[in-house]
C-alpha atoms as a PDB file:
ATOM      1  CA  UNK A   1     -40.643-124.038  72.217  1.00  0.00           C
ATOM      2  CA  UNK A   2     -43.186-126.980  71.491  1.00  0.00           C
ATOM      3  CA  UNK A   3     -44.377-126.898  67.466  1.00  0.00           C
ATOM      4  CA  UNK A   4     -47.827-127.112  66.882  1.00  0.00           C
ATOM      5  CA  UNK A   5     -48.679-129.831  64.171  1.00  0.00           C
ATOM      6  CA  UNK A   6     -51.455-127.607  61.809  1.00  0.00           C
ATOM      7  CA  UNK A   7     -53.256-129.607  59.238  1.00  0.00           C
ATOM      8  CA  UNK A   8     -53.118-127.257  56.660  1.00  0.00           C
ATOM      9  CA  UNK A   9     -49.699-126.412  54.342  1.00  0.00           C
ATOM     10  CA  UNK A  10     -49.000-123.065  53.163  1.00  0.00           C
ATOM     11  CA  UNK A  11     -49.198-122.710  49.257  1.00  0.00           C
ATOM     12  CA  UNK A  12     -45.775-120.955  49.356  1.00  0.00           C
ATOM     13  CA  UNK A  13     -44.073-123.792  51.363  1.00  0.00           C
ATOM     14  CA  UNK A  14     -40.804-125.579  49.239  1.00  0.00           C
ATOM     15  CA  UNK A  15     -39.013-128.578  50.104  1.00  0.00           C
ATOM     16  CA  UNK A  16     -36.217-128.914  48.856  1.00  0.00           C
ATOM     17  CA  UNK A  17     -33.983-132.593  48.570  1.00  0.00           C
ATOM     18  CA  UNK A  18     -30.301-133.446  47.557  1.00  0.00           C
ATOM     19  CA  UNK A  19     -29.466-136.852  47.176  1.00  0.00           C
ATOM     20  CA  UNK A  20     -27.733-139.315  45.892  1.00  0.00           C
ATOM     21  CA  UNK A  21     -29.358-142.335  43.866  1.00  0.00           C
ATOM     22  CA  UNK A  22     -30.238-144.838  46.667  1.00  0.00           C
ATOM     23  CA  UNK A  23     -32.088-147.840  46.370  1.00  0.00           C
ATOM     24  CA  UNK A  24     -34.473-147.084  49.071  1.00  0.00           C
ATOM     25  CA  UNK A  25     -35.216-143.713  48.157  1.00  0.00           C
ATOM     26  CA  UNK A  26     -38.809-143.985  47.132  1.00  0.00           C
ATOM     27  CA  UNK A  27     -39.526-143.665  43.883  1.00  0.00           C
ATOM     28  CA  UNK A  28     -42.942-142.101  43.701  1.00  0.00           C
ATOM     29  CA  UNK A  29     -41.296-139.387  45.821  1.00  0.00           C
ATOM     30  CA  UNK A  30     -39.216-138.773  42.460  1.00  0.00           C
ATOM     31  CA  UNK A  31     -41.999-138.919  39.900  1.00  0.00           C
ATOM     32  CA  UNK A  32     -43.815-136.318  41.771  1.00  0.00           C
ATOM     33  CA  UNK A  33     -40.781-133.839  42.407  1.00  0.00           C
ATOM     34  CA  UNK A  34     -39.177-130.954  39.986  1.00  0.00           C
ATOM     35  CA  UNK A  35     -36.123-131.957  39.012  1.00  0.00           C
ATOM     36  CA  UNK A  36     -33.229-129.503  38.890  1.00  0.00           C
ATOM     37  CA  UNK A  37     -29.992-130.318  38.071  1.00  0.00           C
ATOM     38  CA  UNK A  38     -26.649-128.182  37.946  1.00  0.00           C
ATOM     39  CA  UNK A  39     -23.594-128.691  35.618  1.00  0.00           C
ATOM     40  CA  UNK A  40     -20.304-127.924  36.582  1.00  0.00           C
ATOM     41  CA  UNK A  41     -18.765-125.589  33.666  1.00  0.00           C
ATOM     42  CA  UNK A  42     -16.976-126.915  31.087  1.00  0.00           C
ATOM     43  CA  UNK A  43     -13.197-125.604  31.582  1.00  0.00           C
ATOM     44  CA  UNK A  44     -10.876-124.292  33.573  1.00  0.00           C
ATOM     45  CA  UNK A  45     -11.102-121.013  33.046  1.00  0.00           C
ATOM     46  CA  UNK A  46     -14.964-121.034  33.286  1.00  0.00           C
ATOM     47  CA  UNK A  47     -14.324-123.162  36.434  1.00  0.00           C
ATOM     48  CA  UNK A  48     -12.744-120.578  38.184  1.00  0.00           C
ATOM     49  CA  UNK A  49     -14.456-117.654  37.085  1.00  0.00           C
ATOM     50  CA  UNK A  50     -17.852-119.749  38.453  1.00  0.00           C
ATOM     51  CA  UNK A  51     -16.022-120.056  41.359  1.00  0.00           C
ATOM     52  CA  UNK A  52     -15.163-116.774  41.826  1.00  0.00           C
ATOM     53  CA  UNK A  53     -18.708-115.538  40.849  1.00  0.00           C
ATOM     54  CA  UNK A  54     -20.362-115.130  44.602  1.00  0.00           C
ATOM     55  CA  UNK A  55     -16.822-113.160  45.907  1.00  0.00           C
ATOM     56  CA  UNK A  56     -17.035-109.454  45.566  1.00  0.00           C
ATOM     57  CA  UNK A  57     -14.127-106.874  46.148  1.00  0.00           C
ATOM     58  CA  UNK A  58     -15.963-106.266  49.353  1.00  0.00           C
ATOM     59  CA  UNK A  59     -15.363-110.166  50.508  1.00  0.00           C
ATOM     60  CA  UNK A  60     -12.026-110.230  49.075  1.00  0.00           C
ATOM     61  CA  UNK A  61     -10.691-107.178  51.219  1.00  0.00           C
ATOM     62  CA  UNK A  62     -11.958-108.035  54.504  1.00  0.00           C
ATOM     63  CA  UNK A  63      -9.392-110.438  55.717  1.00  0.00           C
ATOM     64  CA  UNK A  64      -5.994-108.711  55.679  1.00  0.00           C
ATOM     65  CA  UNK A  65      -3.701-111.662  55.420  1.00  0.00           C
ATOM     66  CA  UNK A  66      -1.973-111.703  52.314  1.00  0.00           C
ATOM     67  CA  UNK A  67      -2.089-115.233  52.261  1.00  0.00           C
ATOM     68  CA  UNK A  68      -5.978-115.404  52.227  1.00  0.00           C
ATOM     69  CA  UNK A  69      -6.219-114.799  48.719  1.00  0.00           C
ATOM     70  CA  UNK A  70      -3.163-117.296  47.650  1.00  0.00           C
ATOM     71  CA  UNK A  71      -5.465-119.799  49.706  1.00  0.00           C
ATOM     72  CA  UNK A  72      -8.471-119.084  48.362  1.00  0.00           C
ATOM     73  CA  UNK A  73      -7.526-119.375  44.594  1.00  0.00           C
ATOM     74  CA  UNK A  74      -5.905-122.572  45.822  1.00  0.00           C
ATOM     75  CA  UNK A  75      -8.909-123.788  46.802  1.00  0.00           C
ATOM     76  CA  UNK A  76     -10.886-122.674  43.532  1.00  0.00           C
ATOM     77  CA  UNK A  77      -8.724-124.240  41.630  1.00  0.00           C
ATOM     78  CA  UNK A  78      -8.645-127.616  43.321  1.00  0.00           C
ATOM     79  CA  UNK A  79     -12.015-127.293  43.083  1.00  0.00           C
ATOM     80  CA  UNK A  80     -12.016-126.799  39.629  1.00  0.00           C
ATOM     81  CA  UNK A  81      -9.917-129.528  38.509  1.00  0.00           C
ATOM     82  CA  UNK A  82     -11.761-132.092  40.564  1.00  0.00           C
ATOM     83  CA  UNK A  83     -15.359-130.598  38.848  1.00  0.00           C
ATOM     84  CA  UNK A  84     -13.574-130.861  35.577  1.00  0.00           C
ATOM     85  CA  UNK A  85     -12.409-134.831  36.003  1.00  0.00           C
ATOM     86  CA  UNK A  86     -16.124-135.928  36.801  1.00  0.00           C
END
């Protein structure tokens, strides 16, 4: 399929960017944008439970290793700790 360049931009249409700082990265692009930013919670337990906040009982259930879950809180934890050293 060939796109069709269309000088016109839909009102709806949202862009948008993660970066990092970067020297090149232009700043007028910046000055123009929203800017959005989103803290990690502030302790462990809130950690996890923010972790845990997109899983349902539905998610949880569907893979029927036991050693899914073991993982998974693993890996919510790590995650946690590393969020919480920043």
């Amino acid at each position: 399929t060939i796109l069709k360049f269309d000088d016109s931009v839909s009102p709806a249409f949202r862009l948008w960017i993660t970066c990092e700082p970067h020297p090149k990265f232009p700043i007028g692009l910046l000055q123009l944008s929203i800017k959005i930013t989103n803290e990690a919670p502030s302790g462990i337990r809130a950690g996890l439970k923010a972790s845990y906040a997109w899983l349902n009982q539905d998610v949880l259930d569907t893979v029927s290793q036991p050693q899914w879950k073991t993982m998974l809180y693993a890996l919510c934890f790590m995650h946690t700790v590393v969020q919480e050293r920043r």
